[in-house]
PDB file of N, CA and C in Angstrom:
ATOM      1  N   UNK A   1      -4.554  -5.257  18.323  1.00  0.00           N
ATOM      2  CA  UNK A   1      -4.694  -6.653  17.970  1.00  0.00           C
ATOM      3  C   UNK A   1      -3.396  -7.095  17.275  1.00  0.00           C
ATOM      4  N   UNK A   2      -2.218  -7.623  17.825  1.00  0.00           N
ATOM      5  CA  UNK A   2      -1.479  -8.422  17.519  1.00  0.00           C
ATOM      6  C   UNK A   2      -1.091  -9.618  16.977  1.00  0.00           C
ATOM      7  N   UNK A   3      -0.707  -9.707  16.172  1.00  0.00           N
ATOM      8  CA  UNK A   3      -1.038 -11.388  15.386  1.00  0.00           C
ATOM      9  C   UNK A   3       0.627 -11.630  14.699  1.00  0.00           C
ATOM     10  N   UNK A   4       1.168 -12.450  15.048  1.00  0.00           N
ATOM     11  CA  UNK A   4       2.158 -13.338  14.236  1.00  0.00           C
ATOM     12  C   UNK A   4       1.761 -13.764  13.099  1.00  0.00           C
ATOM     13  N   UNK A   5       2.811 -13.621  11.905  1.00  0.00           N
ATOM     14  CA  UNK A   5       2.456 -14.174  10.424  1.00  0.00           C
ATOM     15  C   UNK A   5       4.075 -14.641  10.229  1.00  0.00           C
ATOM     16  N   UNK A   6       3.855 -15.560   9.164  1.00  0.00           N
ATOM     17  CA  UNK A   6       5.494 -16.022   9.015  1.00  0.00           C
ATOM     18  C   UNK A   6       5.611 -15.350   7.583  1.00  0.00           C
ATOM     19  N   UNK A   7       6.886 -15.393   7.163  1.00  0.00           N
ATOM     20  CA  UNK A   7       6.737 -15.312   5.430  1.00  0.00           C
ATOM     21  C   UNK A   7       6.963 -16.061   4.561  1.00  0.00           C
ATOM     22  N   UNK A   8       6.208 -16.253   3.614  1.00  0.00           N
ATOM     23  CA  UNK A   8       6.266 -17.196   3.006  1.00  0.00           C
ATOM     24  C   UNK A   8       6.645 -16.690   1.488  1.00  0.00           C
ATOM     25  N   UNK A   9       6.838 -17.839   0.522  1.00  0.00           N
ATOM     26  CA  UNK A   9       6.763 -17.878  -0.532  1.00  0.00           C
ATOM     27  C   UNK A   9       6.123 -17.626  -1.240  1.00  0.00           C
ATOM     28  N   UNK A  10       5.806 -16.379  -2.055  1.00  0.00           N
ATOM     29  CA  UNK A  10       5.344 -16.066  -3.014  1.00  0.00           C
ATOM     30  C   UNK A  10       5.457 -16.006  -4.662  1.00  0.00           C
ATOM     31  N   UNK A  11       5.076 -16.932  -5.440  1.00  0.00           N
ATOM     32  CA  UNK A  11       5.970 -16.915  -6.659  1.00  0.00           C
ATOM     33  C   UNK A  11       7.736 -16.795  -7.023  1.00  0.00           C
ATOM     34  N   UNK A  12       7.958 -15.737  -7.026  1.00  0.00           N
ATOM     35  CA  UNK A  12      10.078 -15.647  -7.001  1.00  0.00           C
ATOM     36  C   UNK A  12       9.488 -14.618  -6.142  1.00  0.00           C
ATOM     37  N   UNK A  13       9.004 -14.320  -5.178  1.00  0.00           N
ATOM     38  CA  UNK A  13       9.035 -13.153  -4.229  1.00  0.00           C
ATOM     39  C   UNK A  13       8.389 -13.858  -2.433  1.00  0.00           C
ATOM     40  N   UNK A  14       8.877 -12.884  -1.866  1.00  0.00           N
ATOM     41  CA  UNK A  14       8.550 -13.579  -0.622  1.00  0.00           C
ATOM     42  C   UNK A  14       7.092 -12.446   0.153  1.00  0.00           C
ATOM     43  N   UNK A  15       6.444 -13.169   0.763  1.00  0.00           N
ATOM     44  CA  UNK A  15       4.702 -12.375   1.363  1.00  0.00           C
ATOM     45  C   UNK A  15       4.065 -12.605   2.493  1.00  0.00           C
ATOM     46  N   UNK A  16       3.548 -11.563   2.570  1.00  0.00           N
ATOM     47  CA  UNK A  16       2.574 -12.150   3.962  1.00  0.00           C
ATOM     48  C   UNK A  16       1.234 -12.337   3.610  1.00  0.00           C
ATOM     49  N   UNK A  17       0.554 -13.491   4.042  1.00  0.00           N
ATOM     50  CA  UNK A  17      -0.841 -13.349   3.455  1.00  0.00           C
ATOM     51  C   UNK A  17      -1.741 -13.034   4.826  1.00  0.00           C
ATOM     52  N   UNK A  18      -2.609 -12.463   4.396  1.00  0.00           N
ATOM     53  CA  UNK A  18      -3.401 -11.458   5.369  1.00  0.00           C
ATOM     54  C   UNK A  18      -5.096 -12.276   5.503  1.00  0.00           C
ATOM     55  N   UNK A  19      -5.058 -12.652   6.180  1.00  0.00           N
ATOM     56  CA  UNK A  19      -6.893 -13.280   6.544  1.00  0.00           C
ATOM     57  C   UNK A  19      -7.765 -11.989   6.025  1.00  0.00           C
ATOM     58  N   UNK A  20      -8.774 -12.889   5.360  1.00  0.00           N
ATOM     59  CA  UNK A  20      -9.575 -12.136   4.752  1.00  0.00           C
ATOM     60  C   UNK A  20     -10.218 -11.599   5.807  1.00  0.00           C
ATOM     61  N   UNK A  21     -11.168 -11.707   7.122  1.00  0.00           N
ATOM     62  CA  UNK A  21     -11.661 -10.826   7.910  1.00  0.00           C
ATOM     63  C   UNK A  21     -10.732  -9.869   7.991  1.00  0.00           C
ATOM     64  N   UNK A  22      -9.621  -9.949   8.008  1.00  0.00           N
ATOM     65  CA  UNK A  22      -9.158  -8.261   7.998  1.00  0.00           C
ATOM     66  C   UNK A  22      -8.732  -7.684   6.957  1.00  0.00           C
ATOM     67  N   UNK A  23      -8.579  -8.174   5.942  1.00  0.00           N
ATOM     68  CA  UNK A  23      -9.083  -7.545   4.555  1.00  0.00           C
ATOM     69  C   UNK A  23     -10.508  -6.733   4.305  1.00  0.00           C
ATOM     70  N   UNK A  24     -11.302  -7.784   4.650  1.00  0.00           N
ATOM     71  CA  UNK A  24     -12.619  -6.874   4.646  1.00  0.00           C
ATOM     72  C   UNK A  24     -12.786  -5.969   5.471  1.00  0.00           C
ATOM     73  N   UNK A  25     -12.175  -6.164   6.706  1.00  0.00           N
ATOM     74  CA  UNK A  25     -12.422  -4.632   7.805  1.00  0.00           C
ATOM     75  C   UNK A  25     -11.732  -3.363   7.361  1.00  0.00           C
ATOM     76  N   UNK A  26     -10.175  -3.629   6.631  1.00  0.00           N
ATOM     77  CA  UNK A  26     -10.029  -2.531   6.170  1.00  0.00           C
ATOM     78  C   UNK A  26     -10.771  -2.300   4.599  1.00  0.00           C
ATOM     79  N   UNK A  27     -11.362  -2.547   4.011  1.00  0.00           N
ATOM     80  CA  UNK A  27     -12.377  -2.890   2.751  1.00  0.00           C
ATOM     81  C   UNK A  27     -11.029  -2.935   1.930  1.00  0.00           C
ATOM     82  N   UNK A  28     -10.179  -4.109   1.993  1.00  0.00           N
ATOM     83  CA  UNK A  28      -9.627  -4.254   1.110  1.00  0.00           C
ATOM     84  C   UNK A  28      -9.234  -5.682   0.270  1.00  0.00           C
ATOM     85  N   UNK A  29     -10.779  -6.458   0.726  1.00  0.00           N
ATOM     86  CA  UNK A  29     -11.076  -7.969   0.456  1.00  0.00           C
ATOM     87  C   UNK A  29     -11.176  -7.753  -1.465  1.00  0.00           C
ATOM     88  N   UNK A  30     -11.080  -6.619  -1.958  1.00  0.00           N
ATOM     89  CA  UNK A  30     -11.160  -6.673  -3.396  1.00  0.00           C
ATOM     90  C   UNK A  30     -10.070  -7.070  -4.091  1.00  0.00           C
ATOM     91  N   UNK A  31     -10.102  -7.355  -5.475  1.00  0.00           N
ATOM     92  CA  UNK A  31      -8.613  -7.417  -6.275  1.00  0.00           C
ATOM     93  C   UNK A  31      -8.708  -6.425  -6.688  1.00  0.00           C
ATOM     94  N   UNK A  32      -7.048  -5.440  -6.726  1.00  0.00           N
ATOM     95  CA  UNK A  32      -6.811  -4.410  -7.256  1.00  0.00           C
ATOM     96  C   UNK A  32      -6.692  -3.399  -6.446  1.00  0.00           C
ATOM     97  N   UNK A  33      -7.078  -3.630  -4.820  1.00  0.00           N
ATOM     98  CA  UNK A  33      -6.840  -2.740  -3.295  1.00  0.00           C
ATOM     99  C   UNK A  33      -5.529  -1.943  -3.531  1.00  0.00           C
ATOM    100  N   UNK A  34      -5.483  -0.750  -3.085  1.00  0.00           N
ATOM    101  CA  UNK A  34      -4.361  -0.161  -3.131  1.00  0.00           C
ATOM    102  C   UNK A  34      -3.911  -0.517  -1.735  1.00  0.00           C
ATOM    103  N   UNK A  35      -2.518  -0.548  -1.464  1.00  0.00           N
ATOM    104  CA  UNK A  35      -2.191  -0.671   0.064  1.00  0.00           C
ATOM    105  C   UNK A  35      -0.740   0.564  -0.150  1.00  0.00           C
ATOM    106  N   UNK A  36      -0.345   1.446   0.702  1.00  0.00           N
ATOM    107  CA  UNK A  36       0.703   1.856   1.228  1.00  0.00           C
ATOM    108  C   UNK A  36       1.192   1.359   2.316  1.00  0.00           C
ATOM    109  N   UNK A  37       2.835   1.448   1.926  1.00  0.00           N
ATOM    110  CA  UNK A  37       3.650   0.888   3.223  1.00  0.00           C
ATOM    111  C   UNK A  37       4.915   1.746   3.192  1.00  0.00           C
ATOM    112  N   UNK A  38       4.990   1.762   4.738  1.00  0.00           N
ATOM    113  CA  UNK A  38       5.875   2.590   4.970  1.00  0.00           C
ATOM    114  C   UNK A  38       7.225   1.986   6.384  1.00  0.00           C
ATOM    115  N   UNK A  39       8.114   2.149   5.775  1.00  0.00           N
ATOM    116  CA  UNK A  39       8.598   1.651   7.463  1.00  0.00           C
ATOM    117  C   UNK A  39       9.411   3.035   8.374  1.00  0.00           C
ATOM    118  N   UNK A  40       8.894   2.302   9.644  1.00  0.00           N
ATOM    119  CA  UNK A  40       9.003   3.692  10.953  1.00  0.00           C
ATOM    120  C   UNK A  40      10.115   2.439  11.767  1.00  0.00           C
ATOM    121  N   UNK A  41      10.193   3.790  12.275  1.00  0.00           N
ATOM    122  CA  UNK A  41      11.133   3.104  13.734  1.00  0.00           C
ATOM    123  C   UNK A  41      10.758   1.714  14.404  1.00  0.00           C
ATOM    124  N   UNK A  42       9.050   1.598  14.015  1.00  0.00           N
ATOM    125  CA  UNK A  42       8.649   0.686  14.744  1.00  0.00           C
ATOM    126  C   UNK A  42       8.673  -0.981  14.224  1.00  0.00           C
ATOM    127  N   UNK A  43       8.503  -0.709  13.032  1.00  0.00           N
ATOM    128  CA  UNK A  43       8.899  -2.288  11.764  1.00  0.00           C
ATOM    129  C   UNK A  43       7.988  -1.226  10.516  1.00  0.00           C
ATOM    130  N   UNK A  44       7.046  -2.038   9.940  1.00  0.00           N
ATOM    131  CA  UNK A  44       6.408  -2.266   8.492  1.00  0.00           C
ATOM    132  C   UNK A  44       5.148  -1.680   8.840  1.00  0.00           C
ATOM    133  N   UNK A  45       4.602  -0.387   8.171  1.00  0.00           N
ATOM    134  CA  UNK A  45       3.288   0.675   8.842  1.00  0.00           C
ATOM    135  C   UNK A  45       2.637   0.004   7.132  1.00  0.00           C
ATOM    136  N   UNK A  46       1.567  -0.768   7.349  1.00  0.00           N
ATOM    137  CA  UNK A  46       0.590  -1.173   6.230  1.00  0.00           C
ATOM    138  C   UNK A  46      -0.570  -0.237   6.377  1.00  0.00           C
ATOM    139  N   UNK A  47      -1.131  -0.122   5.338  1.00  0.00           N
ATOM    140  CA  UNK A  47      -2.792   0.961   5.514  1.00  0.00           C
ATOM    141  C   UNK A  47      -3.074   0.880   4.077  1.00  0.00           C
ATOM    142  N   UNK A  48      -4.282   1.220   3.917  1.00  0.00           N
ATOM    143  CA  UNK A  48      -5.468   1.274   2.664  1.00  0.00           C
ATOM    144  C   UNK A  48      -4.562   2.649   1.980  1.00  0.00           C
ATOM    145  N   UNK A  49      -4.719   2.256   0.683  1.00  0.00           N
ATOM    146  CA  UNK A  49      -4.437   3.482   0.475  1.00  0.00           C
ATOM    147  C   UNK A  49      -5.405   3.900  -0.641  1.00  0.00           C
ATOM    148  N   UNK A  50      -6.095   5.374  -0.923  1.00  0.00           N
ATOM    149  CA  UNK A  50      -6.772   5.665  -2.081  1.00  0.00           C
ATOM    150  C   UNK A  50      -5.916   6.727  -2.983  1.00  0.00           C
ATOM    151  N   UNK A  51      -6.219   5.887  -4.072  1.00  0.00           N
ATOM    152  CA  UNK A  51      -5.640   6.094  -5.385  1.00  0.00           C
ATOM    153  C   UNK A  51      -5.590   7.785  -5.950  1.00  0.00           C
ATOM    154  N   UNK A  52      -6.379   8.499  -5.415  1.00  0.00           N
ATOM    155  CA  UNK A  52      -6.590   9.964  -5.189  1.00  0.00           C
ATOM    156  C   UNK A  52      -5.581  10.628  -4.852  1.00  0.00           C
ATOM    157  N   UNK A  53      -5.237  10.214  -3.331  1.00  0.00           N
ATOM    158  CA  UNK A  53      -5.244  10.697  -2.404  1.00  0.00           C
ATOM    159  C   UNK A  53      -3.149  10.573  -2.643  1.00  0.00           C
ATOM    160  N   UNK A  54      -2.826   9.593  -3.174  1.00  0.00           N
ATOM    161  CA  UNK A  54      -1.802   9.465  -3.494  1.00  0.00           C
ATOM    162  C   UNK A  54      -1.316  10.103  -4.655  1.00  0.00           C
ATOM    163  N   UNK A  55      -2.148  10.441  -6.123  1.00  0.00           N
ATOM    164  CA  UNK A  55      -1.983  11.145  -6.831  1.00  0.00           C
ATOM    165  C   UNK A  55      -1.618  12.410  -6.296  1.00  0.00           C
ATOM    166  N   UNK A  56      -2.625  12.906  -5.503  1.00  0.00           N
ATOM    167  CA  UNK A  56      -2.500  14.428  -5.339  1.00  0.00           C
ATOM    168  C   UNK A  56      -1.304  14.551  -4.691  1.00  0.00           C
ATOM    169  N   UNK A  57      -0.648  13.654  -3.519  1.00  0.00           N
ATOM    170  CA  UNK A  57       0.207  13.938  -3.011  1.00  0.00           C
ATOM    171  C   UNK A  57       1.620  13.956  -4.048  1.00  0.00           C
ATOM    172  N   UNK A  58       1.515  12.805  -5.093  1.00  0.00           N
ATOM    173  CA  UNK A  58       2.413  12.706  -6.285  1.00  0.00           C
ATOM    174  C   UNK A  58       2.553  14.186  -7.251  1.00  0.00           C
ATOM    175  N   UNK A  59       1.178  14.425  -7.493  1.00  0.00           N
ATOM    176  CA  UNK A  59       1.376  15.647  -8.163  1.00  0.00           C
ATOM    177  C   UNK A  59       1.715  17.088  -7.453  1.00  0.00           C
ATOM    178  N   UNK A  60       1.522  16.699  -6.314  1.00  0.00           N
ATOM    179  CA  UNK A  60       1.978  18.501  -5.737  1.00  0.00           C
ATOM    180  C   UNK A  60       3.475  18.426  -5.807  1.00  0.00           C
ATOM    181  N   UNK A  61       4.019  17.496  -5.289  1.00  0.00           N
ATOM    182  CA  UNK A  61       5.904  17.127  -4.787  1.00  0.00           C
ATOM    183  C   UNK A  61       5.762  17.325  -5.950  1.00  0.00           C
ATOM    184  N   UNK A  62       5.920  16.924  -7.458  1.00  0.00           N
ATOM    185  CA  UNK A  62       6.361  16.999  -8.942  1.00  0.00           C
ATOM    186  C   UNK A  62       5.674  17.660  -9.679  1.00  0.00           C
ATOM    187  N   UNK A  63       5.002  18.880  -8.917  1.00  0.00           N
ATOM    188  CA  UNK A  63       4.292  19.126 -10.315  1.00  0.00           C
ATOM    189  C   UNK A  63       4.592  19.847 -11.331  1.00  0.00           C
ATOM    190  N   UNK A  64       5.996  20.501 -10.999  1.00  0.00           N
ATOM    191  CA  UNK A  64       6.951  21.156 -12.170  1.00  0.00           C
ATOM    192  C   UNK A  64       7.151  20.579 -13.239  1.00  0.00           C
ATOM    193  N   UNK A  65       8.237  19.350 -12.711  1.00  0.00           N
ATOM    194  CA  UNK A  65       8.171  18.190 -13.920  1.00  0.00           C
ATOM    195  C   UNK A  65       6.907  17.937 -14.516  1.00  0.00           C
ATOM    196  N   UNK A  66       6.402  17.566 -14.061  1.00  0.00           N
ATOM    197  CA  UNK A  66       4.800  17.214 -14.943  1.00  0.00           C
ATOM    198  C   UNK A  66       4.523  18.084 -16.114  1.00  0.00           C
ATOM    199  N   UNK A  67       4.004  19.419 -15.526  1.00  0.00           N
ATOM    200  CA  UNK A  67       3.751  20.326 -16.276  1.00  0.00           C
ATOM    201  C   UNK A  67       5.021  20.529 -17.758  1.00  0.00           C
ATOM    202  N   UNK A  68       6.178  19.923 -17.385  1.00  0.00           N
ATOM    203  CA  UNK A  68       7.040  19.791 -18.411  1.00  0.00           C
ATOM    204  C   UNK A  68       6.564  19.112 -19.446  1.00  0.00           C
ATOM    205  N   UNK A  69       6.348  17.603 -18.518  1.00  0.00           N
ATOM    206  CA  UNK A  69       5.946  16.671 -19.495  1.00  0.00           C
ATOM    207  C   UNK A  69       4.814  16.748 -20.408  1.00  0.00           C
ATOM    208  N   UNK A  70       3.605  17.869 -19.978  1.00  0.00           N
ATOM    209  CA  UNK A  70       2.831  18.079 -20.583  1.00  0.00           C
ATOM    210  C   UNK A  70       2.974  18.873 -21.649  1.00  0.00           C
ATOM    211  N   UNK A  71       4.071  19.443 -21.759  1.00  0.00           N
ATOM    212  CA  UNK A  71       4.234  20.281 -23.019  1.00  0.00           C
ATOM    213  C   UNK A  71       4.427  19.972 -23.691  1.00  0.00           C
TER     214      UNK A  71
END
């Protein structure tokens, strides 16, 4: 499903605003949604992201440092 969006103005930043039916399909019609983005060869890779799931990946890559910081 392909869809054109322009960008617009966002406060001093520039955005895309996303229709809420597809906010809610990816369940991310809430305030406070995590989103990851990534860019590929192809343009701008958007997806849900859970807050978990990103930690863990944060803490394995660093978890030397960490364990520093915890001392």
């Amino acid at each position: 499903m392909a869809k054109i969006k322009r960008i617009q103005k966002v406060g001093t930043s520039k955005g895309i605003v996303i229709d809420k039916p597809i906010l809610e399909m990816l369940d991310l019609d809430h305030e406070g949604a995590a989103v990851e983005f990534e860019i590929t060869p192809q343009g701008l890779l958007l997806k849900p992201s859970m807050i978990q799931e990103v930690y863990q990946r944060v803490s394995k890559r660093h978890r030397k440092s960490l364990d520093k910081l915890g001392e």
